[in-house]
PDB file of N, CA and C in Angstrom:
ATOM      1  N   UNK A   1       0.841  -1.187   0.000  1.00  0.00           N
ATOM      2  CA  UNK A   1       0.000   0.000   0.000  1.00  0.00           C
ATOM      3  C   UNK A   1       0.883   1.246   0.000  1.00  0.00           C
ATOM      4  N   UNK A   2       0.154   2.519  -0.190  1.00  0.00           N
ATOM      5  CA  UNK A   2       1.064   3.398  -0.124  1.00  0.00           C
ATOM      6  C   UNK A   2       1.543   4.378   1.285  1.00  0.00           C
ATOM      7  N   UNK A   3       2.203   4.831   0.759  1.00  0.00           N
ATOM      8  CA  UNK A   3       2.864   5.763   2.009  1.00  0.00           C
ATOM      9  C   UNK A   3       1.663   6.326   2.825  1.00  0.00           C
ATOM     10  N   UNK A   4       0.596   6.596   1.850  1.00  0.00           N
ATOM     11  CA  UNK A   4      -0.445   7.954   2.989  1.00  0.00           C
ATOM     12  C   UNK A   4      -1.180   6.202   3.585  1.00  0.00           C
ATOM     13  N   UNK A   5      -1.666   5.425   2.981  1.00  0.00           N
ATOM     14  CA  UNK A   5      -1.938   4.289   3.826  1.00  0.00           C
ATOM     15  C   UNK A   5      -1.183   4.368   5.381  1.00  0.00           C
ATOM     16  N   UNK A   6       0.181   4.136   5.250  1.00  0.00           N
ATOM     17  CA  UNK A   6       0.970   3.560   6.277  1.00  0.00           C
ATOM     18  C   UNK A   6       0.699   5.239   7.399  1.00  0.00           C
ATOM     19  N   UNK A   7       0.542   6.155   6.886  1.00  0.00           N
ATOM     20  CA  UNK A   7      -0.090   7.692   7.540  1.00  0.00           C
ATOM     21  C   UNK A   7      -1.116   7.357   8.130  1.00  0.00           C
ATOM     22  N   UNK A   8      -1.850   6.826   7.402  1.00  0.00           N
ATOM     23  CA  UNK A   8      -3.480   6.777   8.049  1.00  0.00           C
ATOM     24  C   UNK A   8      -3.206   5.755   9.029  1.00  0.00           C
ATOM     25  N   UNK A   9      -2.708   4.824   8.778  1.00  0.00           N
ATOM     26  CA  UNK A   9      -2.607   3.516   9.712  1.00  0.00           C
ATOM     27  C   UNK A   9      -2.036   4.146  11.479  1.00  0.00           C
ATOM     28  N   UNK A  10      -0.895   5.252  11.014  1.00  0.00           N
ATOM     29  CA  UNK A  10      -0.085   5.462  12.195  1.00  0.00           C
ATOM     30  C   UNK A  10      -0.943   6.315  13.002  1.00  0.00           C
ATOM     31  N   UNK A  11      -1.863   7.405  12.184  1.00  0.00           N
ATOM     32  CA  UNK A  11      -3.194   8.385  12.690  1.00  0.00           C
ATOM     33  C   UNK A  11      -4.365   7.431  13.798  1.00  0.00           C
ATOM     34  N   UNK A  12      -4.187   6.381  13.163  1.00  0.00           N
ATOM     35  CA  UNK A  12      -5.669   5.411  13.807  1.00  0.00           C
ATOM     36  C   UNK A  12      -4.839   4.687  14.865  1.00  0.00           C
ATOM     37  N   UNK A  13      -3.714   4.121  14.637  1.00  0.00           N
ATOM     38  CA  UNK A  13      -3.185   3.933  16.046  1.00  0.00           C
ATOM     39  C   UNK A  13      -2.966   4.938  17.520  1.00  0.00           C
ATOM     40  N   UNK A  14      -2.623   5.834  17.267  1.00  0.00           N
ATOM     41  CA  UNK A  14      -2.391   6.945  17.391  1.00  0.00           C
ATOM     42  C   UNK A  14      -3.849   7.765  18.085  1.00  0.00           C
ATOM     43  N   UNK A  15      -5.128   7.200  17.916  1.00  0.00           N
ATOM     44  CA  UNK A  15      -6.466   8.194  18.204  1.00  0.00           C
ATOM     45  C   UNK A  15      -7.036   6.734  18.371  1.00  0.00           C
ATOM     46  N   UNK A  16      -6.907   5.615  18.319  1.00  0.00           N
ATOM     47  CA  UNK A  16      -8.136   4.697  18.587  1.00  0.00           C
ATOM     48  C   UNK A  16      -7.292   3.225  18.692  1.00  0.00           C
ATOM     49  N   UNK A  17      -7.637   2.806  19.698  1.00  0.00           N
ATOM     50  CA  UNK A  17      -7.568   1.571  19.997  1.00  0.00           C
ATOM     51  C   UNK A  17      -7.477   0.152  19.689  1.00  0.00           C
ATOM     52  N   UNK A  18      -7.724   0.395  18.466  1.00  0.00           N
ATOM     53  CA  UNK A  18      -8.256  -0.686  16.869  1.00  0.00           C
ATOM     54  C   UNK A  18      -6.794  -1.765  17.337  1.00  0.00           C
ATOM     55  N   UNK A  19      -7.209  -3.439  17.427  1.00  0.00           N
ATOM     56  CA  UNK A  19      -6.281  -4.408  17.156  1.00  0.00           C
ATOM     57  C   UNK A  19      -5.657  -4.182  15.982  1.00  0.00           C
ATOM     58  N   UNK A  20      -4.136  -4.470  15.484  1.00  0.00           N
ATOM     59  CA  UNK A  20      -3.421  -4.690  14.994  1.00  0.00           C
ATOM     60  C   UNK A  20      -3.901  -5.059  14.023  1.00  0.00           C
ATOM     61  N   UNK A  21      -4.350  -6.520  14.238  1.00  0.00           N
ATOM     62  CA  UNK A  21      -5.014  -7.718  13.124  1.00  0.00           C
ATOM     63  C   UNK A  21      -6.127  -6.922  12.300  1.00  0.00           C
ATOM     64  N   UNK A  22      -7.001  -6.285  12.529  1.00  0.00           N
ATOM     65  CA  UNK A  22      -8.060  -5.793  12.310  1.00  0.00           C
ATOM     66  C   UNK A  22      -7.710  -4.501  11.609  1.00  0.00           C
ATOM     67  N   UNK A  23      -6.653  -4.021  11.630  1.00  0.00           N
ATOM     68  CA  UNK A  23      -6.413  -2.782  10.705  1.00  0.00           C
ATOM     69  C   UNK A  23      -5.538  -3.136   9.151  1.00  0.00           C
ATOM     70  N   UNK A  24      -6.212  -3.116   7.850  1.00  0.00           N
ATOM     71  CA  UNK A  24      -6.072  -3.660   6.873  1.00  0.00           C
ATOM     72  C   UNK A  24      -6.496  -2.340   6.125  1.00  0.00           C
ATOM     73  N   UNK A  25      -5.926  -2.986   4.306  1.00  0.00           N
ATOM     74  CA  UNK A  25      -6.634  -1.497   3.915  1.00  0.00           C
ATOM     75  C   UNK A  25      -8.602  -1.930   3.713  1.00  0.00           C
ATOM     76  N   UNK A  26      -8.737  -2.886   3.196  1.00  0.00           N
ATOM     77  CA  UNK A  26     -10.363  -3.234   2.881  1.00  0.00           C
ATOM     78  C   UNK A  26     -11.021  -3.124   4.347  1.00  0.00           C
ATOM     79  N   UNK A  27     -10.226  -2.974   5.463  1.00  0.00           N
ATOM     80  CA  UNK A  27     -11.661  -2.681   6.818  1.00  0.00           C
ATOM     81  C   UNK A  27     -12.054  -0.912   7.156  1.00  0.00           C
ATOM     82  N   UNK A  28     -13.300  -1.254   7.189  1.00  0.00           N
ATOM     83  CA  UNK A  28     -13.719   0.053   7.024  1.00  0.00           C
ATOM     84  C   UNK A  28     -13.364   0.498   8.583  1.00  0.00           C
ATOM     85  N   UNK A  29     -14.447   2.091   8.484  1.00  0.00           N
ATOM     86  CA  UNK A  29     -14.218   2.752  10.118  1.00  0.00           C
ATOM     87  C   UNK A  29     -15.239   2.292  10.626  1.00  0.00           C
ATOM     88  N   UNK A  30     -16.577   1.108  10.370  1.00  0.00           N
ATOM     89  CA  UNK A  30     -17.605   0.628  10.733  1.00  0.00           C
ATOM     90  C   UNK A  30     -16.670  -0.388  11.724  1.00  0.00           C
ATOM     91  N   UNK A  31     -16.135  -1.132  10.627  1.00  0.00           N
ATOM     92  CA  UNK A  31     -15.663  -2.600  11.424  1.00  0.00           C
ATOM     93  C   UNK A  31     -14.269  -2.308  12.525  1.00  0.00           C
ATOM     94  N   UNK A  32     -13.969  -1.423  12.045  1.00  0.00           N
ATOM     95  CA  UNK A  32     -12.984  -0.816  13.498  1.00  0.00           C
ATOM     96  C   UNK A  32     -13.543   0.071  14.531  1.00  0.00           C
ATOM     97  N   UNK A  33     -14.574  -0.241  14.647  1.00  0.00           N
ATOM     98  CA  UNK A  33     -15.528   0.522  15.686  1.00  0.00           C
ATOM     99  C   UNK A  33     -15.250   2.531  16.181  1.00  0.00           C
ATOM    100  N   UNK A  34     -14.636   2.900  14.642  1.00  0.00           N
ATOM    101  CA  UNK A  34     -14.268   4.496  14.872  1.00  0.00           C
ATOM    102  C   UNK A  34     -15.877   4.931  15.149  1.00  0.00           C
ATOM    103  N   UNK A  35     -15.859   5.578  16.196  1.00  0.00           N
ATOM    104  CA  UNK A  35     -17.015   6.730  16.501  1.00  0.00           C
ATOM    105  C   UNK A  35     -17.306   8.085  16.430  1.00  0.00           C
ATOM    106  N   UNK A  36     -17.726   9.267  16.390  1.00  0.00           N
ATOM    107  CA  UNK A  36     -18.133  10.219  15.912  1.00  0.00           C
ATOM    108  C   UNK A  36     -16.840  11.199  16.344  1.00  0.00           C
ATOM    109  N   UNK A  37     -16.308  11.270  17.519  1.00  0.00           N
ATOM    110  CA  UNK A  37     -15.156  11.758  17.869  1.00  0.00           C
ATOM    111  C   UNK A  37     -14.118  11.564  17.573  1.00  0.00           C
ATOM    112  N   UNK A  38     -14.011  10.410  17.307  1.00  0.00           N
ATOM    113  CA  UNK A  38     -12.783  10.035  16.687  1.00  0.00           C
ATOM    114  C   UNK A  38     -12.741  10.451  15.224  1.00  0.00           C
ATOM    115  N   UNK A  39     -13.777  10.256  14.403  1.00  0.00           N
ATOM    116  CA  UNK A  39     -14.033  10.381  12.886  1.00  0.00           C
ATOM    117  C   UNK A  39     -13.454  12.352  13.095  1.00  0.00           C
ATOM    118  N   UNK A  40     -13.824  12.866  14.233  1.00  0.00           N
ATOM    119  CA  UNK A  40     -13.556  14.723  14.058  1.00  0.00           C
ATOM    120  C   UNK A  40     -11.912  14.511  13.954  1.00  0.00           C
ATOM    121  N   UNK A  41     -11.521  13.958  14.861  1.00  0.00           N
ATOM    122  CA  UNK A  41     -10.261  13.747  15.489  1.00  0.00           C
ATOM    123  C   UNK A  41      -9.280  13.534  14.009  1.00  0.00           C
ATOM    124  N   UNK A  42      -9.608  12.396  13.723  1.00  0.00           N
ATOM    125  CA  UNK A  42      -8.985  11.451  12.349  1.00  0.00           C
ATOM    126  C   UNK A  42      -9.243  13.142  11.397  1.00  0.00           C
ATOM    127  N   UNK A  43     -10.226  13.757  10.824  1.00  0.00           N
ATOM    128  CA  UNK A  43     -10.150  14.521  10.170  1.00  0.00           C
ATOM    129  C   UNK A  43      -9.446  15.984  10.953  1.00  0.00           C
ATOM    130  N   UNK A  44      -8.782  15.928  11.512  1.00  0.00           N
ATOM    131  CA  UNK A  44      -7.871  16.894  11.605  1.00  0.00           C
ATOM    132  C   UNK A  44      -6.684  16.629  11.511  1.00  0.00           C
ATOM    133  N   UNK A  45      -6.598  15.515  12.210  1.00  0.00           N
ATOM    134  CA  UNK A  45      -5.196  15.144  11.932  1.00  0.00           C
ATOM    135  C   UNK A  45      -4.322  15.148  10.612  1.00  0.00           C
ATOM    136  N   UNK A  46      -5.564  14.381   9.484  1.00  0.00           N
ATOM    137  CA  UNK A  46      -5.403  14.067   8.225  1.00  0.00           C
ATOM    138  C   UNK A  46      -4.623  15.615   8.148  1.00  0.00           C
ATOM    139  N   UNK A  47      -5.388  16.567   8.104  1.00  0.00           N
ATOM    140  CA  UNK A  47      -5.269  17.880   7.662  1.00  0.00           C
ATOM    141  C   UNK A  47      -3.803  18.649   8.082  1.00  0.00           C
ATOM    142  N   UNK A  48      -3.501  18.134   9.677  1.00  0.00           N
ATOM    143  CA  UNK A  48      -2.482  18.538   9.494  1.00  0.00           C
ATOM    144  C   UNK A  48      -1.469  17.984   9.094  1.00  0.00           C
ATOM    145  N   UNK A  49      -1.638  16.614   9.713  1.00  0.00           N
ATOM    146  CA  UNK A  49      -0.062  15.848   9.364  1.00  0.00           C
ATOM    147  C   UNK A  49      -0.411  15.570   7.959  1.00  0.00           C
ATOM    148  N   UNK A  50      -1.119  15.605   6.726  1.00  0.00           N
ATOM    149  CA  UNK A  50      -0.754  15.212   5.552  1.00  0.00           C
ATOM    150  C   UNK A  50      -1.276  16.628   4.860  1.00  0.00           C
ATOM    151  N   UNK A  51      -1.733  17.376   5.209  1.00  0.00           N
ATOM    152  CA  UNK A  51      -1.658  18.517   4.340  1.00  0.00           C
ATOM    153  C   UNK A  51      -2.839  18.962   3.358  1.00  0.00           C
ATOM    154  N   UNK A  52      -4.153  17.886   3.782  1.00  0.00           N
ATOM    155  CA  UNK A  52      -5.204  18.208   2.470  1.00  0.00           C
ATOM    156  C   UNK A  52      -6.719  18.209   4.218  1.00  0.00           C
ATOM    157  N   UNK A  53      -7.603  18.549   3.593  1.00  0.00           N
ATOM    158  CA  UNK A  53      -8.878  18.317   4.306  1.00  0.00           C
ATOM    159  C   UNK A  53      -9.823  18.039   3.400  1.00  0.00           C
ATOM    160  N   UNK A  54     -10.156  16.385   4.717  1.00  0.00           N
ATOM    161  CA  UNK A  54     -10.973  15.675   4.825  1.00  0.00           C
ATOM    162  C   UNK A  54     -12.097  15.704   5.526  1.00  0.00           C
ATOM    163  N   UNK A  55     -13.087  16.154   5.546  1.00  0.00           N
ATOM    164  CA  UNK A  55     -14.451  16.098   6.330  1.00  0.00           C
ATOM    165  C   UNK A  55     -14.843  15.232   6.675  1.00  0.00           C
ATOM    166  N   UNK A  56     -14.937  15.586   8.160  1.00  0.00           N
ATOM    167  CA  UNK A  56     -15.498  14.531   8.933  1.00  0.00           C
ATOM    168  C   UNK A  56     -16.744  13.327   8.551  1.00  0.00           C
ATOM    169  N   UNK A  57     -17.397  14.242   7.921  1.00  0.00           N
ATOM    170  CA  UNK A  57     -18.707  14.071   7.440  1.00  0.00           C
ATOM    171  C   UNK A  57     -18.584  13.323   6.169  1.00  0.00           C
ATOM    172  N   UNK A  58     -17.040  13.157   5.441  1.00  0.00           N
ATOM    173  CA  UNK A  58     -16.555  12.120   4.897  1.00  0.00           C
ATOM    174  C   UNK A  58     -16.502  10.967   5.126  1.00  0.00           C
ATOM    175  N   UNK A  59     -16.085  10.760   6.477  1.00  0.00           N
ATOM    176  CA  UNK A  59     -15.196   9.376   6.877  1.00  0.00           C
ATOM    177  C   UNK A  59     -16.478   8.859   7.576  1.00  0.00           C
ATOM    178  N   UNK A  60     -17.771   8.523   6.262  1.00  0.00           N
ATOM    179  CA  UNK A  60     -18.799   7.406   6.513  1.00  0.00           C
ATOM    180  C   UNK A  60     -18.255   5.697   7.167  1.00  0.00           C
ATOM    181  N   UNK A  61     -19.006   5.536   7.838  1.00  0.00           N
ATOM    182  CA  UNK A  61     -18.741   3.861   8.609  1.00  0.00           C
ATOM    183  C   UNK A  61     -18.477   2.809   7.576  1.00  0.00           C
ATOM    184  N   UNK A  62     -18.820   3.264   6.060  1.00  0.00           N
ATOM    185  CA  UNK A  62     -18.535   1.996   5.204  1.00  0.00           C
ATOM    186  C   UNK A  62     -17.204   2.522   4.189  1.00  0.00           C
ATOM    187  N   UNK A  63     -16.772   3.222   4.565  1.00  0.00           N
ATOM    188  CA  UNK A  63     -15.305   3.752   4.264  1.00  0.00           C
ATOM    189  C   UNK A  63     -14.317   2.788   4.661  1.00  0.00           C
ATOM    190  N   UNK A  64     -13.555   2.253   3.559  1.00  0.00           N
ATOM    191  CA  UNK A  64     -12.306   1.630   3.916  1.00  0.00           C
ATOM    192  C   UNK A  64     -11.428   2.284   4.065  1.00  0.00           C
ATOM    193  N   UNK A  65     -10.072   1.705   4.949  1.00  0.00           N
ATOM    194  CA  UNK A  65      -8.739   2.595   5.079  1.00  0.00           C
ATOM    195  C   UNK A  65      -8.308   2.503   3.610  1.00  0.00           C
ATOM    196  N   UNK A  66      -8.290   1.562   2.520  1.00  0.00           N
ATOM    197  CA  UNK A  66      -7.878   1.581   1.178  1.00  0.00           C
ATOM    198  C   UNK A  66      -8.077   2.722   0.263  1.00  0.00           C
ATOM    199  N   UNK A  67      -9.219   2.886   0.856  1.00  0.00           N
ATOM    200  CA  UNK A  67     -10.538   4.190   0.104  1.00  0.00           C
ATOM    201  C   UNK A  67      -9.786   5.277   0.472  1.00  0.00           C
ATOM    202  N   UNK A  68      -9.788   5.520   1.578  1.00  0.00           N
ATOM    203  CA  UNK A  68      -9.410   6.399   2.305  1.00  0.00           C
ATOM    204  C   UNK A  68      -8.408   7.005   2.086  1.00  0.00           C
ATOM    205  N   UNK A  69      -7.472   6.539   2.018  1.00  0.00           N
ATOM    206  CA  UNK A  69      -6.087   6.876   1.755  1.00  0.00           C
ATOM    207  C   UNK A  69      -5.633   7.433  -0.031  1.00  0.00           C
ATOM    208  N   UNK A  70      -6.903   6.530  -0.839  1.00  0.00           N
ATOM    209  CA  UNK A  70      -7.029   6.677  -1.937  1.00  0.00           C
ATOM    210  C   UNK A  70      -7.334   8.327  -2.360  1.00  0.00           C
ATOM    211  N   UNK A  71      -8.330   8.397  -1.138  1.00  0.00           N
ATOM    212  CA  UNK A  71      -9.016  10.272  -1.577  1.00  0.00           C
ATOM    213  C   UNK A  71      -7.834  11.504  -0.939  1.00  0.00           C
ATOM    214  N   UNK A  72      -7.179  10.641  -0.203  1.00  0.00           N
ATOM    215  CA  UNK A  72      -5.880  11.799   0.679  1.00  0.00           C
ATOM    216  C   UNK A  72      -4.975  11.819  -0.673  1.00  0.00           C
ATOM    217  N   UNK A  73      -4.676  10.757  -1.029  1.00  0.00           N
ATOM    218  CA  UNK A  73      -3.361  10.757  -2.608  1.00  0.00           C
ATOM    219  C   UNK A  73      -3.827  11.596  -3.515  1.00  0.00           C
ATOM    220  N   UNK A  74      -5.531  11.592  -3.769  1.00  0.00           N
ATOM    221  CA  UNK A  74      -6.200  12.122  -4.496  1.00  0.00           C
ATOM    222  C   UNK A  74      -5.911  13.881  -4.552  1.00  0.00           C
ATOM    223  N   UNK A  75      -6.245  14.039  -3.404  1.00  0.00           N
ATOM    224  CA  UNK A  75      -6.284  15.971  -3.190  1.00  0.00           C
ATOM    225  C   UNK A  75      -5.201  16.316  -2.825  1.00  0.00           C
ATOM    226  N   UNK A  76      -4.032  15.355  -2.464  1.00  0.00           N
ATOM    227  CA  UNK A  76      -2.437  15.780  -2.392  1.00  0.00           C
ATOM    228  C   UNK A  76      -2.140  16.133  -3.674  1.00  0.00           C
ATOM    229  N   UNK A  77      -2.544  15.210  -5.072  1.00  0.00           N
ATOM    230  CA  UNK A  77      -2.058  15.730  -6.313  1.00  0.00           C
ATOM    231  C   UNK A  77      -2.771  16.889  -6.875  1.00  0.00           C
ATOM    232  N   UNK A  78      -3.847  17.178  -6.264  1.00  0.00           N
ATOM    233  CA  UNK A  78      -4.426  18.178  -6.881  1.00  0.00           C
ATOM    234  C   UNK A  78      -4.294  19.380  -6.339  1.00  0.00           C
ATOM    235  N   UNK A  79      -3.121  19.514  -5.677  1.00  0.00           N
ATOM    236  CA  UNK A  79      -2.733  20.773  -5.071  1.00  0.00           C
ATOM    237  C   UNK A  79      -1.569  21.005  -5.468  1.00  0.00           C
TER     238      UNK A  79
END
């Protein structure tokens, strides 16, 4: 996976509790039990440590980390 993957991965360790095993890119923020605070949390972070914003109101429960990381690569190049 790519670099902003292994970002997001270190962000969710980092703000939530999520097993090891259970953090992949195909598991969403449903099946890692992220909750509404955390989803604010995760979208700031994104913003600062990688440099683009993500809305909270983005990071729906059937969002994968694959996805995810996909739309951060996304608006990094488009800046």
């Amino acid at each position: 996976m790519s670099t902003t993957y292994d970002q997001l991965v270190g962000i969710l360790a980092r703000l939530h509790d999520a097993p090891a095993d259970r953090i992949r890119p195909e598991a969403t923020l449903g099946e890692l039990d992220v909750d509404s605070l955390t989803t604010v949390e995760i979208s700031i972070r994104i913003e600062r440590d990688l440099g683009v914003k993500v809305g909270d109101d983005e990071l729906q429960p059937d969002l994968t980390l694959g996805d995810l990381a996909g739309l951060v690569d996304a608006r990094q190049t488009a800046l």
